[in-house]
Protein backbone atom coordinates (compact mmCIF):
# COMPACT_ATOMS: atom_id res chain seq x y z
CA UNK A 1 0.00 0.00 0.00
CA UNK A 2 3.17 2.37 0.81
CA UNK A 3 3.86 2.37 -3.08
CA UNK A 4 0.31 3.16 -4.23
CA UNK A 5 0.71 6.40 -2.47
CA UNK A 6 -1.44 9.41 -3.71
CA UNK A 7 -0.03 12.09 -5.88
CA UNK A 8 -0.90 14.79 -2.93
CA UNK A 9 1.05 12.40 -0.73
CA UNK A 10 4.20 11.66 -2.43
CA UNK A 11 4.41 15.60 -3.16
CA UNK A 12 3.61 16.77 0.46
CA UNK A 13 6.59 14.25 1.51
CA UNK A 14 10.30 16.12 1.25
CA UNK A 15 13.16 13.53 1.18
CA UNK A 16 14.72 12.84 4.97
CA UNK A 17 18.81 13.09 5.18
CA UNK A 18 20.50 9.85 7.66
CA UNK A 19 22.61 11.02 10.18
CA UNK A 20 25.64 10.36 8.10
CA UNK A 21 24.33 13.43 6.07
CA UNK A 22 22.73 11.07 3.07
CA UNK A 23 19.87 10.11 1.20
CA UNK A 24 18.21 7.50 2.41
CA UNK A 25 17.32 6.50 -0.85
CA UNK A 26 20.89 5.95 -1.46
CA UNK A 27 20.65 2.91 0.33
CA UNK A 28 18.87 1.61 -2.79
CA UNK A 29 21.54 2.60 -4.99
CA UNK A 30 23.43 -0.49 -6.80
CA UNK A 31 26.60 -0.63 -7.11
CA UNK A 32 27.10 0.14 -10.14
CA UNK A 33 25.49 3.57 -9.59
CA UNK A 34 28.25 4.18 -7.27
CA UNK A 35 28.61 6.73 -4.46
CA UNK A 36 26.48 9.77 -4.38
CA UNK A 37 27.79 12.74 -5.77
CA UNK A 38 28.56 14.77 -2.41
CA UNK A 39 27.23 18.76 -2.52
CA UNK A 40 29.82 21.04 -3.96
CA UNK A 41 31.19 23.04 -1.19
CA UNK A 42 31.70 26.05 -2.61
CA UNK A 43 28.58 28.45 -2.97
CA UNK A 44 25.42 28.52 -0.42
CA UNK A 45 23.33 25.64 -0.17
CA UNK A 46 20.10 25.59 -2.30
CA UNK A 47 17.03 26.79 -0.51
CA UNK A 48 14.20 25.04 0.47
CA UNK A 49 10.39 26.09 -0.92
CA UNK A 50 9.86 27.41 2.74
CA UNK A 51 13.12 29.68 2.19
CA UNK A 52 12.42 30.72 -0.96
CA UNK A 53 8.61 31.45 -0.24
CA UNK A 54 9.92 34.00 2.16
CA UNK A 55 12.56 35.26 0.10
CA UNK A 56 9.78 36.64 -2.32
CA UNK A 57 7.12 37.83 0.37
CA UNK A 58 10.35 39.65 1.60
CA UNK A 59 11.01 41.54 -1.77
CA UNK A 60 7.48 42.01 -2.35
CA UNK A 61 7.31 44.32 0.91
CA UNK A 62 10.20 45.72 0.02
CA UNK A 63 9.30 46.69 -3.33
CA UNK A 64 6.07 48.65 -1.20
CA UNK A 65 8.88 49.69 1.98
CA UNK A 66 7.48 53.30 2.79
CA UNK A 67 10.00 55.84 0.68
CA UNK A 68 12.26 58.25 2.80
CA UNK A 69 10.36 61.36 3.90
CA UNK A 70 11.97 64.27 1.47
CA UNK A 71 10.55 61.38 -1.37
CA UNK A 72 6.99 61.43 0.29
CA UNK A 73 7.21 65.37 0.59
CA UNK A 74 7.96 65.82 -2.76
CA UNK A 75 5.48 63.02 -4.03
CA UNK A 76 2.76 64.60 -1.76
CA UNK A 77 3.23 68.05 -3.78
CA UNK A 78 3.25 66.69 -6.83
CA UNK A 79 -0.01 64.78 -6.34
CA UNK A 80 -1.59 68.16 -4.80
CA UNK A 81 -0.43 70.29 -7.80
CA UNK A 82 -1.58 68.06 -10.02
CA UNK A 83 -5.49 67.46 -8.33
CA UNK A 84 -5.61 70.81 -7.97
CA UNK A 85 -6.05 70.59 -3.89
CA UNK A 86 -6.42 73.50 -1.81
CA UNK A 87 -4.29 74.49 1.10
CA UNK A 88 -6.11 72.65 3.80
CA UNK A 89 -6.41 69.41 1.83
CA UNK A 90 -2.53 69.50 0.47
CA UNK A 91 -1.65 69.69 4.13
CA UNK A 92 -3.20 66.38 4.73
CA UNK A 93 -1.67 64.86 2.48
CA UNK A 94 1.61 65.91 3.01
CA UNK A 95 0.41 64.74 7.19
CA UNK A 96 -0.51 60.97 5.43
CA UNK A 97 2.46 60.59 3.30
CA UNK A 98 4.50 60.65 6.66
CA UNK A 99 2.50 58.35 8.44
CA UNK A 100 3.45 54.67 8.37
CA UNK A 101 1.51 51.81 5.49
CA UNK A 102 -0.45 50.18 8.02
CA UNK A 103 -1.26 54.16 9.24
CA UNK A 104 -2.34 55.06 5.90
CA UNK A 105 -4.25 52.36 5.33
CA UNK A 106 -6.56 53.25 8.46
CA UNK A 107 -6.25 56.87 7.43
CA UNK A 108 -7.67 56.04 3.89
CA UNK A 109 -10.47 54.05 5.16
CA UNK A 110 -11.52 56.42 7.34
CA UNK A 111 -11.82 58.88 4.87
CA UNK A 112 -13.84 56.71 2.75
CA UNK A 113 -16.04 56.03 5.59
CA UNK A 114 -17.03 59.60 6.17
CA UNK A 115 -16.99 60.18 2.54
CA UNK A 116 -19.46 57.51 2.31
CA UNK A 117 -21.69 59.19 5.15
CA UNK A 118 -21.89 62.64 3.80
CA UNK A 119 -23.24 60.92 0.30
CA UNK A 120 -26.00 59.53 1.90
CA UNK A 121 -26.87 63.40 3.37
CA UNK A 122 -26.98 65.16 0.00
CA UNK A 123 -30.41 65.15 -1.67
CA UNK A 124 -30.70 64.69 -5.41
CA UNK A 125 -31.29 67.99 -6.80
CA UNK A 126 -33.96 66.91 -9.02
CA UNK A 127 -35.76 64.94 -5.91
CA UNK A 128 -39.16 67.08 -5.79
CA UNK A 129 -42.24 66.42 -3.15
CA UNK A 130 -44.86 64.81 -5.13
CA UNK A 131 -48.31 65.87 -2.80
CA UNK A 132 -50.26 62.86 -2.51
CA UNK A 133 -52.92 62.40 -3.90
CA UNK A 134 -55.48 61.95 -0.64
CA UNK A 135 -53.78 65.15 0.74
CA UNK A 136 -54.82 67.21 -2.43
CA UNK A 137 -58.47 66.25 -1.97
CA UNK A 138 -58.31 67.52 1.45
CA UNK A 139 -56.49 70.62 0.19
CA UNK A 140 -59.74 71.10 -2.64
CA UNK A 141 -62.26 70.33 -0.01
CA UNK A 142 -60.98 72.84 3.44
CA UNK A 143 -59.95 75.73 0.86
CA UNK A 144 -63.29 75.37 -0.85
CA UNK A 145 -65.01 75.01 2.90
CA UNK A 146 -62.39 78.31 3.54
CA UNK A 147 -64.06 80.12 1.16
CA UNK A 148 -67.58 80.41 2.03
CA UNK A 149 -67.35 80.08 5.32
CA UNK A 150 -69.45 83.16 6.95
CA UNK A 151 -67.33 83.49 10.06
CA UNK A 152 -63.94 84.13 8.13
CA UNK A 153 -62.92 87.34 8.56
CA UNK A 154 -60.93 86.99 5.18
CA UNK A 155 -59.44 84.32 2.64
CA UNK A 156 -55.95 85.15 2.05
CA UNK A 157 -53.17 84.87 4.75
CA UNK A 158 -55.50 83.77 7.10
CA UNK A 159 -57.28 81.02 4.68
CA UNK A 160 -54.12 79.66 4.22
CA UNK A 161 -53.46 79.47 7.64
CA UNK A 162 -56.31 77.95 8.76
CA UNK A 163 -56.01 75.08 6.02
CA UNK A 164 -52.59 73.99 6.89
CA UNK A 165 -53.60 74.01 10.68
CA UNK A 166 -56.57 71.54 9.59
CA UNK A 167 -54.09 69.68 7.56
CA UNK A 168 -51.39 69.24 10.15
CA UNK A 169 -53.67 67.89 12.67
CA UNK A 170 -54.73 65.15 10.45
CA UNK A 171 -51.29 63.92 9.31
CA UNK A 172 -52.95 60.50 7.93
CA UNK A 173 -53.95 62.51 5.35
CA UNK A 174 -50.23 63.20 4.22
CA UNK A 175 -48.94 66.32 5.97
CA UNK A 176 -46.87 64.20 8.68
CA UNK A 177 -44.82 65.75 10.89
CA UNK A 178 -41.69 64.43 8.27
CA UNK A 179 -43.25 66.67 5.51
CA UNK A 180 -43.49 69.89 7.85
CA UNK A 181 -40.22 69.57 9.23
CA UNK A 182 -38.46 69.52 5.92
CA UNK A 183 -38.38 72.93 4.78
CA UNK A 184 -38.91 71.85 0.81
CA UNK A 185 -41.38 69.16 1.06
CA UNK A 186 -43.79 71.86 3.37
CA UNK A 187 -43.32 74.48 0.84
CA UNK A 188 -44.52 72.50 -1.70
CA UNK A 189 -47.77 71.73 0.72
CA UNK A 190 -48.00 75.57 1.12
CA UNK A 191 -47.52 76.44 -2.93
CA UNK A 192 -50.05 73.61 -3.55
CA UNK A 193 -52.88 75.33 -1.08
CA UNK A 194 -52.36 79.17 -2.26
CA UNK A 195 -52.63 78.14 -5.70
CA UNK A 196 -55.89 76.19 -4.74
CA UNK A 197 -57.08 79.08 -3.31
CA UNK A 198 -56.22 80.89 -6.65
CA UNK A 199 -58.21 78.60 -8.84
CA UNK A 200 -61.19 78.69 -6.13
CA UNK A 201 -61.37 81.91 -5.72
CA UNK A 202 -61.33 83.05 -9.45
CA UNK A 203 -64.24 80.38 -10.09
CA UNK A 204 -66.47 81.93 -7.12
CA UNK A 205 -66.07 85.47 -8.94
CA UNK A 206 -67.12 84.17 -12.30
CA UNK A 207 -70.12 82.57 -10.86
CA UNK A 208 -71.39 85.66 -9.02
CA UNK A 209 -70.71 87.33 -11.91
CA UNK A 210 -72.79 85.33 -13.76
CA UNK A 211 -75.26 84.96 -11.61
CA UNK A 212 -75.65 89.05 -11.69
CA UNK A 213 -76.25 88.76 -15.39
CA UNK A 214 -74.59 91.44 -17.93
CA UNK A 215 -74.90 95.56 -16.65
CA UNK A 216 -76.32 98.09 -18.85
CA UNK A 217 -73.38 100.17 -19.47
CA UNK A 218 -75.88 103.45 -19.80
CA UNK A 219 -78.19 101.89 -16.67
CA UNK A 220 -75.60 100.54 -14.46
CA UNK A 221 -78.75 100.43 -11.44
């Protein structure tokens, strides 16, 4: 069974030297074959895979060893003047590029972090309040109700007032307390319900005017 070995076996297994500094495959030599060729003893041994692994992980960090500081300065500037950064930000820089790899790398994701936050903040310029639909009715039914009412001493500032107060205590109907707080979205609200009162207002005069029929220029009375 020790000869059917697997392939993952017999290359996971690294020849063992005998204490007399040989092969111990030797031993299977012939003799014929003859001694085995002794190292030469000139030069440095050859490495193992465990020696030479390390030999490349060490001239990979050394290829990304932080430069001296006058090189970082100078690279620092260069990357300022050519982003275009202003004082304050070519400062930091210049305050990373001294700072050690694992340093910057904690300094860089940190930045990204709060870049990341104040993204989420900013509001798309083009994101508009959309009044639902339920909250318009309510808007066309109070300003209407506004309107004729007979114990409103008037139907401008105070209409409007008394509409959004009759609004905001319902907030089911869409003016929740989300909508008033941002400045934008309750503008909209208010825009929507003086413009209502607009539309109202100019269909009431037509309709009394109507309803007064056309005046003899000659006979106004």
């Amino acid at each position: 069974m020790a000869a059917r070995r697997t392939i993952a076996e017999r290359l996971t297994m690294s020849p063992t030297l005998s204490e007399e500094g040989g092969d111990e495959r030797s031993s299977s030599r012939t003799a014929s074959e003859g001694p085995p060729t002794p190292p030469a003893e000139q030069g440095s041994p050859a490495a193992s895979p465990s020696q030479a692994t390390q030999a490349l992980v060490s001239a990979i960090v050394v290829g990304f060893t932080r430069p001296h500081n006058d090189d970082a300065a100078e690279a620092s500037r260069r990357i300022a003047q050519k982003l275009k950064l202003d004082s304050k930000d070519s400062e930091l820089l210049a305050y990373a590029s001294k700072m050690p790899l694992q340093e910057q790398l904690l300094f860089n994701i940190g930045l990204s972090l709060k870049t990341m936050t104040k993204a989420n903040q900013i509001q798309p310029i083009d994101a508009k309040f959309v009044v639902p639909e339920k909250l318009k009715r309510k808007i066309d039914i109070y300003v209407y109700n506004a309107l004729v009412c007979p114990q409103a001493t008037g139907y401008l500032e105070e209409g409007n007032r008394i509409v959004l107060e009759i609004l905001v205590s319902h907030p089911s109907w869409g003016l929740t307390p989300e909508v008033k707080d941002n400045p934008d979205h309750y503008q909209a609200v208010c825009t929507r319900v003086s413009n209502c009162f607009n539309d109202k207002r100019r269909h009431l005069k037509a309709a009394i005017n109507k309803s007064l029929g056309t005046v003899n220029p000659e006979n106004p009375e």
